[in-house]
N, C-alpha and C. Protein backbone atom coordinates (compact mmCIF):
# COMPACT_ATOMS: atom_id res chain seq x y z
N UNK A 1 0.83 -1.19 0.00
CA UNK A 1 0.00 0.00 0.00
C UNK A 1 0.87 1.25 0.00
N UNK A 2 1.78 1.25 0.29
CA UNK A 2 2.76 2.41 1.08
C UNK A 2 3.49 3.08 -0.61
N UNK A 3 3.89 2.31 -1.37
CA UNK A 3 4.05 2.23 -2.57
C UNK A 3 3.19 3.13 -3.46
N UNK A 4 1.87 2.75 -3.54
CA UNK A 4 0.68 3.23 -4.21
C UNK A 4 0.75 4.72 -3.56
N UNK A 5 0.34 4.99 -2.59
CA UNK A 5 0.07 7.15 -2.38
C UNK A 5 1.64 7.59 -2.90
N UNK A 6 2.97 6.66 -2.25
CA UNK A 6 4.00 7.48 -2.75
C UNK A 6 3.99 7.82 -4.39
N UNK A 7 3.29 6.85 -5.22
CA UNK A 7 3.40 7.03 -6.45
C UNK A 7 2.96 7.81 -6.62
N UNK A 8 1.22 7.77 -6.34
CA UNK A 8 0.41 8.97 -6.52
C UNK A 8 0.42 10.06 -6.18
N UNK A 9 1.63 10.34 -5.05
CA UNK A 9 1.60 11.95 -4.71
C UNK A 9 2.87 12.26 -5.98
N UNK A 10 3.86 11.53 -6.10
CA UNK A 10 4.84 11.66 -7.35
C UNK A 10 4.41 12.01 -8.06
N UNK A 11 3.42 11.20 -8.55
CA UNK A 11 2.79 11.62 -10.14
C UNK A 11 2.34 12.90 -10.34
N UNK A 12 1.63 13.39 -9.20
CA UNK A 12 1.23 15.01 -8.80
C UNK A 12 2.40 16.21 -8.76
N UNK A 13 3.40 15.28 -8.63
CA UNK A 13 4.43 16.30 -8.30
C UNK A 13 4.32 17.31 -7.28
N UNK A 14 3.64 16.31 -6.03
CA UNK A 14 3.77 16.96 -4.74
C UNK A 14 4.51 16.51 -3.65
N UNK A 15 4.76 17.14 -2.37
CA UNK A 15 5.82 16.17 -1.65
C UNK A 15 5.08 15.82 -0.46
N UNK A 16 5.30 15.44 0.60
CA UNK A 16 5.46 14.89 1.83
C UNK A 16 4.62 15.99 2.52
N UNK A 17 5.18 16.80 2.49
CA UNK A 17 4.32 18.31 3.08
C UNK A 17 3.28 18.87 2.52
N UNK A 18 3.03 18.67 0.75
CA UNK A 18 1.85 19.26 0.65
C UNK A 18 0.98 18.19 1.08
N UNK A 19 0.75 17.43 0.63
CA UNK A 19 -0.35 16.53 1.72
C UNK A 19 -0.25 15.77 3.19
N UNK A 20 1.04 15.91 3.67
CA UNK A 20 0.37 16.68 4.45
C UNK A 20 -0.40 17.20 5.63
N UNK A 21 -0.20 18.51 4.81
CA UNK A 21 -0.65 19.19 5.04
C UNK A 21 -2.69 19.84 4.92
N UNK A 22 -2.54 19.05 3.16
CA UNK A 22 -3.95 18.31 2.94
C UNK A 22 -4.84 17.74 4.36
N UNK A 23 -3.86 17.37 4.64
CA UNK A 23 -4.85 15.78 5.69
C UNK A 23 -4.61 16.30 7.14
N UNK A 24 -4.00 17.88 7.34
CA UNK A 24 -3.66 18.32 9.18
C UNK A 24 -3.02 17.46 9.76
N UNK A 25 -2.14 16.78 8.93
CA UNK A 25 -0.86 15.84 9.65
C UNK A 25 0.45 16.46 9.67
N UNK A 26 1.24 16.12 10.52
CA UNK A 26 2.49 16.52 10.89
C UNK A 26 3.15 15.89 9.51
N UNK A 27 4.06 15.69 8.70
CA UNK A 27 5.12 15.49 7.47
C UNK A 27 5.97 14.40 7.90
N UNK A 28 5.87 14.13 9.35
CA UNK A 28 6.53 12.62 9.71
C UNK A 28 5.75 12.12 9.58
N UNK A 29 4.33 12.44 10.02
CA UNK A 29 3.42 10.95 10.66
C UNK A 29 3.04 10.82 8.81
N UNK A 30 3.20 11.50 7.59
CA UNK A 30 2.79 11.06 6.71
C UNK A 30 3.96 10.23 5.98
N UNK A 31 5.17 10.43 6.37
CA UNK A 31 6.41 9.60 5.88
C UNK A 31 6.16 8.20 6.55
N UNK A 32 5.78 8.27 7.51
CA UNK A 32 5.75 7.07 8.24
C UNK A 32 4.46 6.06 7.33
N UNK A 33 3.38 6.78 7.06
CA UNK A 33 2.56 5.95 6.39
C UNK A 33 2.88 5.67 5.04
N UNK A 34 4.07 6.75 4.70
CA UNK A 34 4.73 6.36 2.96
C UNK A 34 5.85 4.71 3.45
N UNK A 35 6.69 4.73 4.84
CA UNK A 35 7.16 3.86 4.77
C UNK A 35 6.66 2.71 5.29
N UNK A 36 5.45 2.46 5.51
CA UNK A 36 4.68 1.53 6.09
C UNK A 36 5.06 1.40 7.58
N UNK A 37 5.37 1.79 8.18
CA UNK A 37 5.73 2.25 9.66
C UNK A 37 4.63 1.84 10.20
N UNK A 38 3.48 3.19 9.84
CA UNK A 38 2.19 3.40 10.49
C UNK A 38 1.35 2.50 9.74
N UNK A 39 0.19 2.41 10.32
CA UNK A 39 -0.93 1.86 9.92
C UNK A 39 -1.75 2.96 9.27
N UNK A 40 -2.28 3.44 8.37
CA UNK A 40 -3.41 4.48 7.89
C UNK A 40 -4.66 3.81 8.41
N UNK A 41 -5.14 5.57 9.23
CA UNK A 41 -6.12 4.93 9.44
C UNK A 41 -7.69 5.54 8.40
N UNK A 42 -8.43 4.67 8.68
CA UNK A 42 -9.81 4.53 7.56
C UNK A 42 -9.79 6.12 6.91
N UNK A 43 -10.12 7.32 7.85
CA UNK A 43 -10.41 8.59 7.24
C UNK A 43 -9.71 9.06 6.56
N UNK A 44 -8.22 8.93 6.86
CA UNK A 44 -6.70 9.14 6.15
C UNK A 44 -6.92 8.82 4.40
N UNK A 45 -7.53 7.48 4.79
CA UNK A 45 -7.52 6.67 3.37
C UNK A 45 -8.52 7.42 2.82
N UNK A 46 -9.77 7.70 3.04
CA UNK A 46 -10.94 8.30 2.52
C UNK A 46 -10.71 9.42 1.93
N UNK A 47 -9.78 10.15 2.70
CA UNK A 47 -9.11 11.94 2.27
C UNK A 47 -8.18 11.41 0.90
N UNK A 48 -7.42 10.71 0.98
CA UNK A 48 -6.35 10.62 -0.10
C UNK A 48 -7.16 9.69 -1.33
N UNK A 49 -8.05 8.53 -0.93
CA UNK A 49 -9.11 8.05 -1.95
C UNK A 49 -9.77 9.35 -3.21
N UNK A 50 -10.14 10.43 -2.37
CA UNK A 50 -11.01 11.22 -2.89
C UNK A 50 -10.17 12.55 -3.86
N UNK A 51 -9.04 12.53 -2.96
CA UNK A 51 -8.20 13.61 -3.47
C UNK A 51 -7.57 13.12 -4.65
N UNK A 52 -7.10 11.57 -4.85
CA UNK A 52 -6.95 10.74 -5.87
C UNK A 52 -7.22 10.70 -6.68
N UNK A 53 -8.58 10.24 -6.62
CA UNK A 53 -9.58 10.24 -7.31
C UNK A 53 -10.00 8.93 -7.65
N UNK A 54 -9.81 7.81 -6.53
CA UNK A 54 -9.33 6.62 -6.97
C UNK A 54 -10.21 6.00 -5.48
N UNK A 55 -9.80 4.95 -5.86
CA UNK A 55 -11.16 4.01 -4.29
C UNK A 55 -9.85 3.66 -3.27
N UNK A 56 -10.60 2.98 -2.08
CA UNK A 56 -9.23 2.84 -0.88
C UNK A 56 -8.75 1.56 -1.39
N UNK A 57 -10.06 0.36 -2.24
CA UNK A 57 -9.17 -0.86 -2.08
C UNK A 57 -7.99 -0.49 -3.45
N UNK A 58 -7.87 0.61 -4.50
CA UNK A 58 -6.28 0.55 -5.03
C UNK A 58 -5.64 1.02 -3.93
N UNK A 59 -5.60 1.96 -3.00
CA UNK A 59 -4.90 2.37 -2.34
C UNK A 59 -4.26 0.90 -1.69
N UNK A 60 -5.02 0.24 -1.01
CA UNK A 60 -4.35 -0.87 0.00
C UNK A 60 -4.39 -2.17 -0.84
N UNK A 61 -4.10 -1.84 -2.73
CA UNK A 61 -3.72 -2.91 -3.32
C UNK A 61 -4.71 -4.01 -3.44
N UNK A 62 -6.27 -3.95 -3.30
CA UNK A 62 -7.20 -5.03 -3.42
C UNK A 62 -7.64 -5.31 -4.84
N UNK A 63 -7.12 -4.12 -5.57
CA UNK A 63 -7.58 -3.72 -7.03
C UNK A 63 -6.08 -3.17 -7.57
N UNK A 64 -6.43 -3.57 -8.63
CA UNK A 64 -5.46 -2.92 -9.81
C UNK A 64 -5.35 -1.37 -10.37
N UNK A 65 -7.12 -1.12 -10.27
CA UNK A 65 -8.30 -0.43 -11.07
C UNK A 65 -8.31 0.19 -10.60
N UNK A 66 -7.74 1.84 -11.10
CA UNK A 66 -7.46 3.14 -10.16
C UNK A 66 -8.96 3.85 -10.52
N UNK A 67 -9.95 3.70 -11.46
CA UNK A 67 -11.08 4.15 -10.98
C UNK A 67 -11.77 4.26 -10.17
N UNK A 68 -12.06 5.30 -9.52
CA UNK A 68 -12.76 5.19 -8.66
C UNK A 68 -14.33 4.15 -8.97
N UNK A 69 -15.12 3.55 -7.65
CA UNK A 69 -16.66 3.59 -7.81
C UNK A 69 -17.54 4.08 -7.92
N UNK A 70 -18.35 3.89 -8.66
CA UNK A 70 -19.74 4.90 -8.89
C UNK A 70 -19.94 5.25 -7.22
N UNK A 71 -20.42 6.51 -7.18
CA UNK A 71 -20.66 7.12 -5.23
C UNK A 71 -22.76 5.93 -5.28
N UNK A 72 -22.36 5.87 -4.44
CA UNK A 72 -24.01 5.03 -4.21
C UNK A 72 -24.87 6.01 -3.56
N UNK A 73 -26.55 5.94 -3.77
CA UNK A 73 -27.08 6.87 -3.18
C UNK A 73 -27.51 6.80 -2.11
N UNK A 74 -27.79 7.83 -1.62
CA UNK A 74 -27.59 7.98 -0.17
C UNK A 74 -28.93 7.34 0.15
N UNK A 75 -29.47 7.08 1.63
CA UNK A 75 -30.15 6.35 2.03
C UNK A 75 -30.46 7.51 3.00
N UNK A 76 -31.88 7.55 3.07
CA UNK A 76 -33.12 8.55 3.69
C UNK A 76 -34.04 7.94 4.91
């Protein structure tokens, strides 16, 4: 998993600090989740899913398929 955001913030051509900064994290605690150190937790993934543009299972490697999913409708 740790692999996958480092790519994706690369590909952006952003670093360590702009997101971040994105996510109100300190620039270690997000190195730490680039080196698999930390565990990410669920909301982390949800922020960088969306900012992506991509679902959590590419993020944590369950999928190949950087499309995101259709959003489902909400329930009333």
């Amino acid at each position: 998993m740790n692999y996958r955001i480092r790519d994706l913030r690369e590909d952006k051509d952003l670093t360590q600090t702009d997101i971040a900064n994105l996510l109100n994290i300190h620039q270690t605690t997000y190195s730490s989740y680039e080196l698999g150190d930390l565990n990410i937790p669920v909301s982390v993934l949800n922020k960088l899913a969306d900012f992506y543009k991509t679902s959590i299972d590419y993020l944590v490697g369950r999928t190949d398929e950087k499309k995101p999913y259709p959003r489902g409708k909400s329930k009333k």
